[in-house]
PDB file of N, CA and C in Angstrom:
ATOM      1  N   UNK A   1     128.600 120.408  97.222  1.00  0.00           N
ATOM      2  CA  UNK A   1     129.924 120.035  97.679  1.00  0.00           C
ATOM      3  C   UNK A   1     130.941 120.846  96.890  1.00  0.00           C
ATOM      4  N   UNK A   2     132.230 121.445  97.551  1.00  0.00           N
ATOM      5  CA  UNK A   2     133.240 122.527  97.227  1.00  0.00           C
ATOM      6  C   UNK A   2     133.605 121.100  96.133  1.00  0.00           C
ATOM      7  N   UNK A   3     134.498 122.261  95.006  1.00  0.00           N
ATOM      8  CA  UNK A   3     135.154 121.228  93.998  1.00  0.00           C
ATOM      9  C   UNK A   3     136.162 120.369  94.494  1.00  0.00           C
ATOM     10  N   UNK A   4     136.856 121.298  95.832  1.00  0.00           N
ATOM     11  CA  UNK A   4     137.958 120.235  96.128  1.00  0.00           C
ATOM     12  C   UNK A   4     137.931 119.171  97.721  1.00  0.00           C
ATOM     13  N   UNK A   5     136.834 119.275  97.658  1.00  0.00           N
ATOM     14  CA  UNK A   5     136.310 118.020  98.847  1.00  0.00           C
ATOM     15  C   UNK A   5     136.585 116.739  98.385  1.00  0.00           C
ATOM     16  N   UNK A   6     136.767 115.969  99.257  1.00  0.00           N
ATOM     17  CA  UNK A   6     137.001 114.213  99.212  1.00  0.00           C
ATOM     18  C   UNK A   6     136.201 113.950  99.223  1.00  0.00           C
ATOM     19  N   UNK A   7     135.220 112.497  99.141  1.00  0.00           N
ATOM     20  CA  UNK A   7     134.880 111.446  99.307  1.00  0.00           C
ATOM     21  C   UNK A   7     135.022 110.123  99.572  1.00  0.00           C
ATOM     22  N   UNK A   8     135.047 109.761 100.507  1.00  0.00           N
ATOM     23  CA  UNK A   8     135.557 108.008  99.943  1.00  0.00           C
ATOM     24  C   UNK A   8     134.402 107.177 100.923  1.00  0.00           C
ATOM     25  N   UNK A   9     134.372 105.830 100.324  1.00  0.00           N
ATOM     26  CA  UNK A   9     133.160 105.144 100.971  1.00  0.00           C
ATOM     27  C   UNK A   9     133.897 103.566 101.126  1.00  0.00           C
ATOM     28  N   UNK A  10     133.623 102.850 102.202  1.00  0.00           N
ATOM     29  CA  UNK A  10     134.055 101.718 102.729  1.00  0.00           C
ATOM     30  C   UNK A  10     133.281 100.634 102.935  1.00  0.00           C
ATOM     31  N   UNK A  11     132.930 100.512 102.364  1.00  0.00           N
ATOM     32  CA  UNK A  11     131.975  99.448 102.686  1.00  0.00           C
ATOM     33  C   UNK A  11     132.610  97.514 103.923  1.00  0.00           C
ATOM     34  N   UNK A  12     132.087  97.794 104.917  1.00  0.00           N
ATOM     35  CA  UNK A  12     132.660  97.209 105.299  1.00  0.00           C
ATOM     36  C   UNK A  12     131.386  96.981 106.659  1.00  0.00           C
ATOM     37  N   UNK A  13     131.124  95.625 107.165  1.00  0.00           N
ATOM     38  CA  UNK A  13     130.232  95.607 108.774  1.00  0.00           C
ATOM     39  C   UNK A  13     131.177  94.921 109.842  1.00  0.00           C
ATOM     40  N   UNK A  14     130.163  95.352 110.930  1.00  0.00           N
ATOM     41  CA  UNK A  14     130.748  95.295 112.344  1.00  0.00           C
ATOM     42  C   UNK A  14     130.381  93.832 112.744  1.00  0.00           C
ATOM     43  N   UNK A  15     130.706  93.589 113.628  1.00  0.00           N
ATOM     44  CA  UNK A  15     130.079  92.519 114.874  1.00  0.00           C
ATOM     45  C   UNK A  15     130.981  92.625 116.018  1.00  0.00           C
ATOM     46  N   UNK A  16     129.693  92.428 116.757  1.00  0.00           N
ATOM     47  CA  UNK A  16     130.058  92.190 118.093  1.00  0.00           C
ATOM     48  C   UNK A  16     130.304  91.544 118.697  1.00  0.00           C
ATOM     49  N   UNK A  17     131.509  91.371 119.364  1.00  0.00           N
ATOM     50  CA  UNK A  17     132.062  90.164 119.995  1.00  0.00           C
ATOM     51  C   UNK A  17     132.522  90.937 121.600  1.00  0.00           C
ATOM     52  N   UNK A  18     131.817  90.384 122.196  1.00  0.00           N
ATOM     53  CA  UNK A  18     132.441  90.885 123.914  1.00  0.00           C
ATOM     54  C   UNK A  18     132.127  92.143 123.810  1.00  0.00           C
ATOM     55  N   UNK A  19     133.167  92.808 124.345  1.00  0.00           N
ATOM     56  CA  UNK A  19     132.988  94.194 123.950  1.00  0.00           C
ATOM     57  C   UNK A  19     133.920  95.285 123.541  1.00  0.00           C
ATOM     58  N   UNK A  20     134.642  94.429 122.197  1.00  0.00           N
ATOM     59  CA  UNK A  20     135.181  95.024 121.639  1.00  0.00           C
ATOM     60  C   UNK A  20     134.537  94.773 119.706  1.00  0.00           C
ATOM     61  N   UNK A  21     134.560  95.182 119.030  1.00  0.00           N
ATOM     62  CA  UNK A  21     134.352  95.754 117.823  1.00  0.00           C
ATOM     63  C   UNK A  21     134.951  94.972 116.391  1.00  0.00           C
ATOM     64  N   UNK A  22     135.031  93.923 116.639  1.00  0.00           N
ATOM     65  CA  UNK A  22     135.920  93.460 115.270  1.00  0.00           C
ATOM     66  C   UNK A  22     135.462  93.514 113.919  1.00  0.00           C
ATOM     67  N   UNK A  23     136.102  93.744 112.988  1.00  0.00           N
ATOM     68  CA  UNK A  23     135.595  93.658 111.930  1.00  0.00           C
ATOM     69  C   UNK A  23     135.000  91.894 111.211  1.00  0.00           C
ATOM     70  N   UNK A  24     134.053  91.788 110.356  1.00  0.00           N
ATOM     71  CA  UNK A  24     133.358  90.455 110.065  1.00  0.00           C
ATOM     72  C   UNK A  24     133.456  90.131 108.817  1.00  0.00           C
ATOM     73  N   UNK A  25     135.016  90.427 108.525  1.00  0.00           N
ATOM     74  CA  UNK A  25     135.622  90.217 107.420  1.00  0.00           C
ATOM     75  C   UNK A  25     137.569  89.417 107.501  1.00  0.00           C
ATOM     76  N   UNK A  26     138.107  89.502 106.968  1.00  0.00           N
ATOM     77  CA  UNK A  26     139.128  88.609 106.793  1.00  0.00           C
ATOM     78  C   UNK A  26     140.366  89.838 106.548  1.00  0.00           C
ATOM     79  N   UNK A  27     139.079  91.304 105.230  1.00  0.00           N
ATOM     80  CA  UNK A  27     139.682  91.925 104.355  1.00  0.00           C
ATOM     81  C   UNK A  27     140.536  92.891 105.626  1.00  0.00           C
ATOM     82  N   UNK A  28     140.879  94.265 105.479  1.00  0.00           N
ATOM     83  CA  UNK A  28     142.029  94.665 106.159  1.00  0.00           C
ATOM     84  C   UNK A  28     141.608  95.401 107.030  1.00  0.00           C
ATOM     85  N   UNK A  29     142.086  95.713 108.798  1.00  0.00           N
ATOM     86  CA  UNK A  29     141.348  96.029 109.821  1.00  0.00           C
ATOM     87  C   UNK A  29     141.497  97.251 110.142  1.00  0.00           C
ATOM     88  N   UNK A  30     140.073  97.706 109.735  1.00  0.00           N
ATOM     89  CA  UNK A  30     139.897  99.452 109.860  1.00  0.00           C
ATOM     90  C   UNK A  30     139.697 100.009 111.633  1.00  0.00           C
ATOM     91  N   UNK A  31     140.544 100.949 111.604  1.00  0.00           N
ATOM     92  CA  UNK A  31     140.230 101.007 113.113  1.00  0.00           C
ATOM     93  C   UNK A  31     139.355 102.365 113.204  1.00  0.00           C
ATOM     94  N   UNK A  32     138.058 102.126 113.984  1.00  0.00           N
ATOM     95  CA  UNK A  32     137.057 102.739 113.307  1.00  0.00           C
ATOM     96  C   UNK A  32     137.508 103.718 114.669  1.00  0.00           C
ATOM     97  N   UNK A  33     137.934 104.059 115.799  1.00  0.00           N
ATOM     98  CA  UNK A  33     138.565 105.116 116.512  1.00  0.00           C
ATOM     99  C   UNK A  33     139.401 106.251 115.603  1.00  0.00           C
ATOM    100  N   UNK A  34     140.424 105.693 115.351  1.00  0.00           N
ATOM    101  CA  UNK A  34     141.537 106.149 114.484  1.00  0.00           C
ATOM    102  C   UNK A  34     140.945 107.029 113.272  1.00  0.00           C
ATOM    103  N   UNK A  35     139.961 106.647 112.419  1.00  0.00           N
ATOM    104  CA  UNK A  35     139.574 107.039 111.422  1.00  0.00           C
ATOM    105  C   UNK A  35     138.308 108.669 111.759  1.00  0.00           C
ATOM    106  N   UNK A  36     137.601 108.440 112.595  1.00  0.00           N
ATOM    107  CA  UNK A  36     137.260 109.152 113.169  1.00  0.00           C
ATOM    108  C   UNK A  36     137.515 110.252 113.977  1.00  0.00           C
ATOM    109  N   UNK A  37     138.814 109.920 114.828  1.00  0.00           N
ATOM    110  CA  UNK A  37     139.736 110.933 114.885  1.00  0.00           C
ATOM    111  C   UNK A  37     140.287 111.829 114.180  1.00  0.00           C
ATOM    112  N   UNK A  38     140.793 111.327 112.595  1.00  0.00           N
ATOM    113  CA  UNK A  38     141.342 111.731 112.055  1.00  0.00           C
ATOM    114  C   UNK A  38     140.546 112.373 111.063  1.00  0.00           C
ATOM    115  N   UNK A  39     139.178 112.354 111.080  1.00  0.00           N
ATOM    116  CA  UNK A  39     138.339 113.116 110.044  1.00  0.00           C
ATOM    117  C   UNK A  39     137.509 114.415 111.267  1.00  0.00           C
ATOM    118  N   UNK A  40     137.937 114.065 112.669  1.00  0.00           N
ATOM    119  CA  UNK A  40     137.569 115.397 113.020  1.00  0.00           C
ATOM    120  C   UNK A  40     139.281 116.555 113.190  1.00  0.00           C
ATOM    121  N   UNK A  41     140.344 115.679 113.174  1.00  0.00           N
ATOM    122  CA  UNK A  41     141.177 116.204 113.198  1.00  0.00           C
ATOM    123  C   UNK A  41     141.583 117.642 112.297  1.00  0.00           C
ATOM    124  N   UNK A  42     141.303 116.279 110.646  1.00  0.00           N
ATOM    125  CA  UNK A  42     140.898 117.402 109.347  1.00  0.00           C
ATOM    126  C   UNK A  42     140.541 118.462 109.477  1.00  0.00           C
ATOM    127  N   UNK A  43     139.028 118.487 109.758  1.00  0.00           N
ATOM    128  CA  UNK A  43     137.771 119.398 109.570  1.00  0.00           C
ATOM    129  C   UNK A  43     138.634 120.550 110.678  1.00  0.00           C
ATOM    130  N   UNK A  44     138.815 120.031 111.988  1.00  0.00           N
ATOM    131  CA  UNK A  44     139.297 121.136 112.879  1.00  0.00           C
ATOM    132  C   UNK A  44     140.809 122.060 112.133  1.00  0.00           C
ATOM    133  N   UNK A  45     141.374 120.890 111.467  1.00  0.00           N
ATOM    134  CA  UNK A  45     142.468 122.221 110.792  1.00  0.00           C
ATOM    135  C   UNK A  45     142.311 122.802 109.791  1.00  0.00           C
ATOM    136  N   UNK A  46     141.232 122.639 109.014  1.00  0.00           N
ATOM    137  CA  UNK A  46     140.412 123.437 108.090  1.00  0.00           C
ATOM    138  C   UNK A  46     139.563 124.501 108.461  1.00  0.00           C
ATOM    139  N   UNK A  47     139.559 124.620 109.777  1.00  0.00           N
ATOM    140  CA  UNK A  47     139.050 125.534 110.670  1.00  0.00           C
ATOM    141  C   UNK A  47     139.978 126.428 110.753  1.00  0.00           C
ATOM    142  N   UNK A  48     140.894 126.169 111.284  1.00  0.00           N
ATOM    143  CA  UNK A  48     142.004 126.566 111.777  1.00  0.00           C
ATOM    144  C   UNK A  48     142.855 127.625 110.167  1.00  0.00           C
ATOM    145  N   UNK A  49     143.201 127.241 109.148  1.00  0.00           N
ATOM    146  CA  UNK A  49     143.479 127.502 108.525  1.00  0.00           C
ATOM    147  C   UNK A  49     142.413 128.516 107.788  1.00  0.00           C
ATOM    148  N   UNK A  50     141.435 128.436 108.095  1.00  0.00           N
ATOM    149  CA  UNK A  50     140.524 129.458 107.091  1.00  0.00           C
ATOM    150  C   UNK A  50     140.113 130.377 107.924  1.00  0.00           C
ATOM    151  N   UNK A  51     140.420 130.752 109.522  1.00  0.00           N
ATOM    152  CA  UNK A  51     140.517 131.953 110.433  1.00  0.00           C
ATOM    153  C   UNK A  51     139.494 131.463 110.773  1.00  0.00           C
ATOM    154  N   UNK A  52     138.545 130.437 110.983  1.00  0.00           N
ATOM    155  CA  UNK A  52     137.123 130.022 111.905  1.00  0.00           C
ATOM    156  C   UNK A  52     137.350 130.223 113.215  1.00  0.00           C
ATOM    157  N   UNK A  53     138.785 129.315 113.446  1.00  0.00           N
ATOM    158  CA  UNK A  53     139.126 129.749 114.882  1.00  0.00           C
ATOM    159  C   UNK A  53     140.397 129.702 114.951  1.00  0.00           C
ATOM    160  N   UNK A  54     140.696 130.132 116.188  1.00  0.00           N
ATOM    161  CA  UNK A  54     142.619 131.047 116.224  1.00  0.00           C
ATOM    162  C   UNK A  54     143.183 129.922 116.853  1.00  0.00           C
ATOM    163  N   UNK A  55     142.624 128.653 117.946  1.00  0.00           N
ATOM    164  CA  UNK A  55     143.631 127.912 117.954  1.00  0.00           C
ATOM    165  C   UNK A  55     142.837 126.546 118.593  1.00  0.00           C
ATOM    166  N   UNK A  56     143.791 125.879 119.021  1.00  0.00           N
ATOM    167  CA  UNK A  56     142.764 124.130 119.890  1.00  0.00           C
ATOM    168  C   UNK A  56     142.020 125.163 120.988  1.00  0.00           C
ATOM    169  N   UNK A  57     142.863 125.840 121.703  1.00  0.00           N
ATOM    170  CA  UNK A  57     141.641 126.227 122.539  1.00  0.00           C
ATOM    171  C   UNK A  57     140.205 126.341 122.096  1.00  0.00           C
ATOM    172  N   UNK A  58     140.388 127.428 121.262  1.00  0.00           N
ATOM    173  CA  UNK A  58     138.886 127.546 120.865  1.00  0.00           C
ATOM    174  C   UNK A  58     137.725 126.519 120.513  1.00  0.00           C
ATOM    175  N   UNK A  59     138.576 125.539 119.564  1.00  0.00           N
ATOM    176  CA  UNK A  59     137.951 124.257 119.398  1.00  0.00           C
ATOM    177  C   UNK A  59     137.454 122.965 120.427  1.00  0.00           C
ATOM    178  N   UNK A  60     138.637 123.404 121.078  1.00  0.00           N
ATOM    179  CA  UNK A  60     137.703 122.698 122.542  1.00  0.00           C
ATOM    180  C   UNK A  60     136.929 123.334 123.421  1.00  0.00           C
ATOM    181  N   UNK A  61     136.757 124.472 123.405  1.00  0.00           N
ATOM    182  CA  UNK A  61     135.777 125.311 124.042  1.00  0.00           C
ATOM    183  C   UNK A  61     134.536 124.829 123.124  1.00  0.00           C
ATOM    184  N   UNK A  62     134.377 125.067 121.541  1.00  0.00           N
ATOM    185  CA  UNK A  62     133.383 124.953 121.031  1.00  0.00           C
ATOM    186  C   UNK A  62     132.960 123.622 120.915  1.00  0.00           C
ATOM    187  N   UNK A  63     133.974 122.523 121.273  1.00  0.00           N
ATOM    188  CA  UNK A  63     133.479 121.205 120.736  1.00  0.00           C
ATOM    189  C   UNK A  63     133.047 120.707 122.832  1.00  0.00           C
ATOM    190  N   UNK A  64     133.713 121.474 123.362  1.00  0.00           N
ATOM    191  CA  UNK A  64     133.426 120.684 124.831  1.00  0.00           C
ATOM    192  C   UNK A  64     134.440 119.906 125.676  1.00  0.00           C
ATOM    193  N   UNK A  65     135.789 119.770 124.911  1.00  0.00           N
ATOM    194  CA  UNK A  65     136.482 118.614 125.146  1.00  0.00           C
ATOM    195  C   UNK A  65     137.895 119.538 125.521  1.00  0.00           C
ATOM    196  N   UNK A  66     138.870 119.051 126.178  1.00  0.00           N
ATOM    197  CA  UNK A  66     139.827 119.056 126.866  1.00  0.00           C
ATOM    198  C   UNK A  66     140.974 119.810 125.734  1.00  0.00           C
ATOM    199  N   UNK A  67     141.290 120.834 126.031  1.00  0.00           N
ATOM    200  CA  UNK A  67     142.543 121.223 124.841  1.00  0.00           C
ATOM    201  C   UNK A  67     143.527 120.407 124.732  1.00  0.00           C
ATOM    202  N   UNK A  68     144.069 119.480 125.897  1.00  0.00           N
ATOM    203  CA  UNK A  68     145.233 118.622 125.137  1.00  0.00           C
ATOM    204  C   UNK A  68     144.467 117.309 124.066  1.00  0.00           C
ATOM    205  N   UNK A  69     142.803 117.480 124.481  1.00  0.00           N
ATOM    206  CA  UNK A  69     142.272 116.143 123.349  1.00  0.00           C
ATOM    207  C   UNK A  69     142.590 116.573 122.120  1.00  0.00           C
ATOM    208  N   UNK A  70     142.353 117.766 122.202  1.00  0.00           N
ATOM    209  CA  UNK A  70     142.141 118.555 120.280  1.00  0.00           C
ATOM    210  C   UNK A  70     143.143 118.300 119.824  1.00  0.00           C
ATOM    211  N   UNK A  71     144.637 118.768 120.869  1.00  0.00           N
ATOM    212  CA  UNK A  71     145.920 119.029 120.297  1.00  0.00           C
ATOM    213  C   UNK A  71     146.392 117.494 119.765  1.00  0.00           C
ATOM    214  N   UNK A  72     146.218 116.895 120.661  1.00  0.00           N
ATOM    215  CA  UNK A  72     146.502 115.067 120.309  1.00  0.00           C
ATOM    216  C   UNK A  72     145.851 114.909 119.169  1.00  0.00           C
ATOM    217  N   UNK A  73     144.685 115.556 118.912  1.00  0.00           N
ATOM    218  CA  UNK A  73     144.151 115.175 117.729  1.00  0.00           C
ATOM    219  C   UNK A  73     144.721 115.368 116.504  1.00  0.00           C
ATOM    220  N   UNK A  74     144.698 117.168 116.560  1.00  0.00           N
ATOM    221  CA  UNK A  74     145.578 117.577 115.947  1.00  0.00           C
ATOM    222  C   UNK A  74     146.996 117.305 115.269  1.00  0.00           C
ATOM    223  N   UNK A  75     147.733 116.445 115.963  1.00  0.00           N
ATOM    224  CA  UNK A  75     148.931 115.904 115.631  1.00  0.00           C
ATOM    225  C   UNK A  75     148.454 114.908 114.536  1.00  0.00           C
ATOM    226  N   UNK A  76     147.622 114.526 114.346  1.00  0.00           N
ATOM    227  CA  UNK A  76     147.236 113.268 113.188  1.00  0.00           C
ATOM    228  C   UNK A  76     147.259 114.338 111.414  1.00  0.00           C
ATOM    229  N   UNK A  77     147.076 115.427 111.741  1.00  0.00           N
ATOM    230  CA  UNK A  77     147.386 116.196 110.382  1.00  0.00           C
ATOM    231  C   UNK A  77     148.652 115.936 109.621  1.00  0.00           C
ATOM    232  N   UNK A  78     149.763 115.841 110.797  1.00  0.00           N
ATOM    233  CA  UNK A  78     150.883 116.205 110.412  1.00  0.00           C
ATOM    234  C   UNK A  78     151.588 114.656 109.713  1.00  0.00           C
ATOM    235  N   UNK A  79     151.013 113.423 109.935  1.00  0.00           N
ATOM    236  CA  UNK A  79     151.132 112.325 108.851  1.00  0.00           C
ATOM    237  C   UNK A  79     151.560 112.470 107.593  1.00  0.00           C
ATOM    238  N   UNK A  80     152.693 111.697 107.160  1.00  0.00           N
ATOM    239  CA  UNK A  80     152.773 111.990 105.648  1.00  0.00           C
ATOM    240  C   UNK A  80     151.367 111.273 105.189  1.00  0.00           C
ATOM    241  N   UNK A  81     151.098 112.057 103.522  1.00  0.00           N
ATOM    242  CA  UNK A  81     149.576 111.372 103.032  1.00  0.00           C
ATOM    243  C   UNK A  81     149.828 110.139 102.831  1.00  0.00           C
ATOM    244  N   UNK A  82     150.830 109.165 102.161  1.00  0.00           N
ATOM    245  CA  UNK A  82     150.792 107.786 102.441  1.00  0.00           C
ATOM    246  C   UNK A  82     150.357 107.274 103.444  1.00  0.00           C
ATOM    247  N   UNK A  83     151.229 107.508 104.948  1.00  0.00           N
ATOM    248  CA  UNK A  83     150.604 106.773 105.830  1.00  0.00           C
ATOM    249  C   UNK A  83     148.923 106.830 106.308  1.00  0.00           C
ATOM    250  N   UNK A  84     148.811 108.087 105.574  1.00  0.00           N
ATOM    251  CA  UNK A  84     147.212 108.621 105.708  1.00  0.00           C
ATOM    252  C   UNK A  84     146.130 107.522 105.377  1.00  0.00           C
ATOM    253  N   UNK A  85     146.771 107.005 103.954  1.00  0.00           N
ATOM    254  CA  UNK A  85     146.209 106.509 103.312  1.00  0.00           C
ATOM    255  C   UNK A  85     146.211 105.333 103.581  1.00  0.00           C
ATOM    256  N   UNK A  86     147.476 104.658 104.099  1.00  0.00           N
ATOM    257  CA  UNK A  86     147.388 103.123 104.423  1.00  0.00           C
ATOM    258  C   UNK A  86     146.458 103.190 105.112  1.00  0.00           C
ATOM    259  N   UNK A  87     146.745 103.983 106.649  1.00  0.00           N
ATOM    260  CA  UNK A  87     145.492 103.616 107.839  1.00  0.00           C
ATOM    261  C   UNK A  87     144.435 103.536 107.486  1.00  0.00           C
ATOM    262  N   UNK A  88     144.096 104.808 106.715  1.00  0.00           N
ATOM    263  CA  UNK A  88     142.750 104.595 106.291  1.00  0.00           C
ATOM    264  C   UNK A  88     142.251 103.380 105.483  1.00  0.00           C
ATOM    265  N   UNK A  89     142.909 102.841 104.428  1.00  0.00           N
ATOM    266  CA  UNK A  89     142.955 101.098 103.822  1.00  0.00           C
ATOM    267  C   UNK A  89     142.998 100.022 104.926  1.00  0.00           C
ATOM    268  N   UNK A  90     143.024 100.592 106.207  1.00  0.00           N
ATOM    269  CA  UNK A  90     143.018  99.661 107.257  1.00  0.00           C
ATOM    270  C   UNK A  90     144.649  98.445 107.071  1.00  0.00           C
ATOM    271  N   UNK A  91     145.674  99.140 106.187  1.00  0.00           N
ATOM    272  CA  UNK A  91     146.263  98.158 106.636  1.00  0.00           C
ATOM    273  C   UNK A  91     147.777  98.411 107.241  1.00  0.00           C
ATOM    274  N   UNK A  92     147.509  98.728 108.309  1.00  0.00           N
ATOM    275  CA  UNK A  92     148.470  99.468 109.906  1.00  0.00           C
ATOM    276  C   UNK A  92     148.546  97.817 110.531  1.00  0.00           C
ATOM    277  N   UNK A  93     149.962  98.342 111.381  1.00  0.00           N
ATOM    278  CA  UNK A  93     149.698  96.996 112.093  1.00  0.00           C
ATOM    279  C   UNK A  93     149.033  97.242 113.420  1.00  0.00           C
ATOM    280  N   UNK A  94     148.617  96.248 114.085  1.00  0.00           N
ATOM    281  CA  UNK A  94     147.676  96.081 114.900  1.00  0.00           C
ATOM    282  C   UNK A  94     147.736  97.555 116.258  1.00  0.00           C
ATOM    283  N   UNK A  95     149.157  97.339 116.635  1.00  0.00           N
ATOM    284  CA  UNK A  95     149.265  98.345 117.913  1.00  0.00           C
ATOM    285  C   UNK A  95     149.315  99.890 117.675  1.00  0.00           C
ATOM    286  N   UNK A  96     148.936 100.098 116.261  1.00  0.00           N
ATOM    287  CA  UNK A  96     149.065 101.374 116.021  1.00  0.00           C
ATOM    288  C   UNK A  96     147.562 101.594 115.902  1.00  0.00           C
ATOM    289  N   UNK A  97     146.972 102.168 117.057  1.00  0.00           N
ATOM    290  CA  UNK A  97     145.984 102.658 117.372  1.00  0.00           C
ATOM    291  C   UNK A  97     145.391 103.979 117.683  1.00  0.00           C
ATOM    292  N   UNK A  98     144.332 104.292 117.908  1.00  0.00           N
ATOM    293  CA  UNK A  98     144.468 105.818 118.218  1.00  0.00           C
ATOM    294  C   UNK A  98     144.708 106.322 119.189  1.00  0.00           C
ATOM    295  N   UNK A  99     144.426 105.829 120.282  1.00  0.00           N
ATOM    296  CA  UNK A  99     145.037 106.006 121.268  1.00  0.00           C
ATOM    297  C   UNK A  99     146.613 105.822 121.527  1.00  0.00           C
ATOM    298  N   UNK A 100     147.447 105.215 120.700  1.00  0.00           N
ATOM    299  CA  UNK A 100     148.533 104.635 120.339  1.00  0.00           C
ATOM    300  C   UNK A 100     149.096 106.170 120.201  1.00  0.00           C
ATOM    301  N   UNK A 101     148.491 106.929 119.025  1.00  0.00           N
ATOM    302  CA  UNK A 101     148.896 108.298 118.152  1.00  0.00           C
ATOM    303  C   UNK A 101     148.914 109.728 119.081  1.00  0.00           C
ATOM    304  N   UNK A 102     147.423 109.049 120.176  1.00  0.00           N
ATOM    305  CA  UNK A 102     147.760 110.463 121.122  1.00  0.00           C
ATOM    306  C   UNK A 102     148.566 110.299 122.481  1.00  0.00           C
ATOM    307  N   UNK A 103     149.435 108.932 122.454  1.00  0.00           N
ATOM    308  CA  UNK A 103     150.290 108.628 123.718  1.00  0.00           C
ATOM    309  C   UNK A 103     151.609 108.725 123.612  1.00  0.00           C
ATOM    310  N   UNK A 104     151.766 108.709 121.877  1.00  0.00           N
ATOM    311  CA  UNK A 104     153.282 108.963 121.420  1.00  0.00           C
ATOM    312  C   UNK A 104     153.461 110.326 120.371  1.00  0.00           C
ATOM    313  N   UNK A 105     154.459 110.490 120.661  1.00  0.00           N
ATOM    314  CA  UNK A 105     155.374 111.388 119.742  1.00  0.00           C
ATOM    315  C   UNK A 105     155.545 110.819 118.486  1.00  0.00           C
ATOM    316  N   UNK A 106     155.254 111.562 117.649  1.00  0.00           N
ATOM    317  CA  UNK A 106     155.923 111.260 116.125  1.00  0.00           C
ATOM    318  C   UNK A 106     156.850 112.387 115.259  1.00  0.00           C
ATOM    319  N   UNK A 107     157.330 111.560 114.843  1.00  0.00           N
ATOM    320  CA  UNK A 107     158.763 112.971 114.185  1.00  0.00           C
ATOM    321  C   UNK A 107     157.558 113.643 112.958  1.00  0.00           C
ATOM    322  N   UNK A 108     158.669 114.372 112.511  1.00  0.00           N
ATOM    323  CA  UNK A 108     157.279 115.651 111.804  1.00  0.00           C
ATOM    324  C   UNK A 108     158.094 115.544 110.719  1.00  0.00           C
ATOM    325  N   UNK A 109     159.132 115.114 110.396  1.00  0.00           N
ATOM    326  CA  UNK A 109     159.777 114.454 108.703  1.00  0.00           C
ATOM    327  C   UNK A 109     159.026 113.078 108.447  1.00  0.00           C
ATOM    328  N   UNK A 110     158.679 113.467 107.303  1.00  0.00           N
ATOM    329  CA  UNK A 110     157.882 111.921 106.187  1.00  0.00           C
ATOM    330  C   UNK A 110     158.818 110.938 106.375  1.00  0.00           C
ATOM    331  N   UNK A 111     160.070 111.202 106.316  1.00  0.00           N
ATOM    332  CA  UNK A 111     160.943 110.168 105.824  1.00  0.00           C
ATOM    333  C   UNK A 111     161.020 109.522 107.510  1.00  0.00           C
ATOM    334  N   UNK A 112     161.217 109.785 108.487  1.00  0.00           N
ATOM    335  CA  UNK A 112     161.410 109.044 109.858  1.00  0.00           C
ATOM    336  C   UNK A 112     159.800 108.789 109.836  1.00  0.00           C
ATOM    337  N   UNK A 113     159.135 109.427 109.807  1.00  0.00           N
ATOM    338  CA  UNK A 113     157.596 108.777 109.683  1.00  0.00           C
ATOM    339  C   UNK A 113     157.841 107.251 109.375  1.00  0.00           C
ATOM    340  N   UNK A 114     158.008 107.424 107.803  1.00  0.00           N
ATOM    341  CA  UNK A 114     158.078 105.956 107.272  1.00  0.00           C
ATOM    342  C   UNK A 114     159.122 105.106 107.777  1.00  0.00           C
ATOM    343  N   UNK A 115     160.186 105.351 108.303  1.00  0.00           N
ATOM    344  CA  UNK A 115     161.318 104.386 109.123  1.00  0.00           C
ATOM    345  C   UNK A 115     160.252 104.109 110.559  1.00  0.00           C
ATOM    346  N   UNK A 116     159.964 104.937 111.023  1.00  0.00           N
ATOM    347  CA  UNK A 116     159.553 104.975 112.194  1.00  0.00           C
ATOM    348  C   UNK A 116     158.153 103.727 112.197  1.00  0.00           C
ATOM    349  N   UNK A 117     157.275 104.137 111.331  1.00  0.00           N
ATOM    350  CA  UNK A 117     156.174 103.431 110.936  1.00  0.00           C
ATOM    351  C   UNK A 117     156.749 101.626 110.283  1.00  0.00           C
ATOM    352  N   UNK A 118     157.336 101.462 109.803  1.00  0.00           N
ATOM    353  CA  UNK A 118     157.817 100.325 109.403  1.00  0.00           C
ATOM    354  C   UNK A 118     158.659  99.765 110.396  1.00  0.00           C
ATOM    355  N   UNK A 119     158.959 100.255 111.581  1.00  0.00           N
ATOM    356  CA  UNK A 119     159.584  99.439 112.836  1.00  0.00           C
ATOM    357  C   UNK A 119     158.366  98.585 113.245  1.00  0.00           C
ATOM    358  N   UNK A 120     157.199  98.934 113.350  1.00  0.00           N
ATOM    359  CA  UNK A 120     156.194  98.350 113.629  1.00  0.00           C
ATOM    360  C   UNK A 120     156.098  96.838 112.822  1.00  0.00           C
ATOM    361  N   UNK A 121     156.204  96.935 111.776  1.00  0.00           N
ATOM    362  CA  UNK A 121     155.722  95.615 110.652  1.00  0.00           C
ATOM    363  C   UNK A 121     156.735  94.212 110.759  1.00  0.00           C
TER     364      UNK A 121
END
C-alpha cells in the first residue's frame, strides 16, 4: 500500500427488512449507495488526475456505464472534506441520498456547501 492511501473500517451489519436495507443498529445511518459511489468516484479521479484516462468518457467506456453516470459521480469529489467525512460517519440527514447527489446541483464553494447542507437538519 502507497504511503499516502487511506484506510478506514466500519464495522457495522445489515438486515433485511422488505426490500430495503436498514441498518441493525440504533448507531448512525450509513448509506451504503452513497458510500460506494463515492469510493468509485475517488478512485475514478485519481485516474483522471494521474493521465490513466483523459476524461468520464473514457471511464465509462472502460467501466460500461453511461457518461452522465460517471459525471454525476464525479461531482461527489468536489464536497468539502468535512461533509466527506460526516456522510461517511453516517451522520447526514435522511434525504440526502445518493441518488439525492446525482439529481441535484451543488455549489462548488465549501462555505454554501455547509449553508446549503445544514438547510437539511
Amino acid at each position: 500500500m502507497k504511503a499516502d492511501a487511506l484506510e478506514s473500517f466500519v464495522q457495522i451489519t445489515f438486515q433485511r427488512r422488505g426490500v430495503q436495507r436498514l441498518a441493525a443498529t440504533t448507531a448512525p445511518a450509513h448509506d451504503l449507495p452513497f458510500l460506494v459511489g463515492l469510493g468509485r468516484a475517488l478512485y475514478w479521479q485519481h485516474l483522471l488526475d494521474n493521465g490513466v484516462v483523459r476524461s468520464g468518457s473514457d471511464i465509462a467506456r472502460r467501466e460500461g456505464l453511461h457518461p452522465s453516470t460517471v459525471n454525476e459521480l464525479l461531482r461527489l469529489t468536489l464536497l468539502a472534506p468535512d461533509l466527506i467525512e460526516r456522510l461517511m460517519a453516517g451522520r447526514q440527514a435522511r434525504a440526502l441520498t445518493l441518488k439525492w447527489f446525482q439529481r441535484h446541483p451543488l455549489p462548488v464553494d465549501w462555505a454554501e456547501q455547509r449553508n446549503f447542507m445544514a438547510s437539511f437538519e
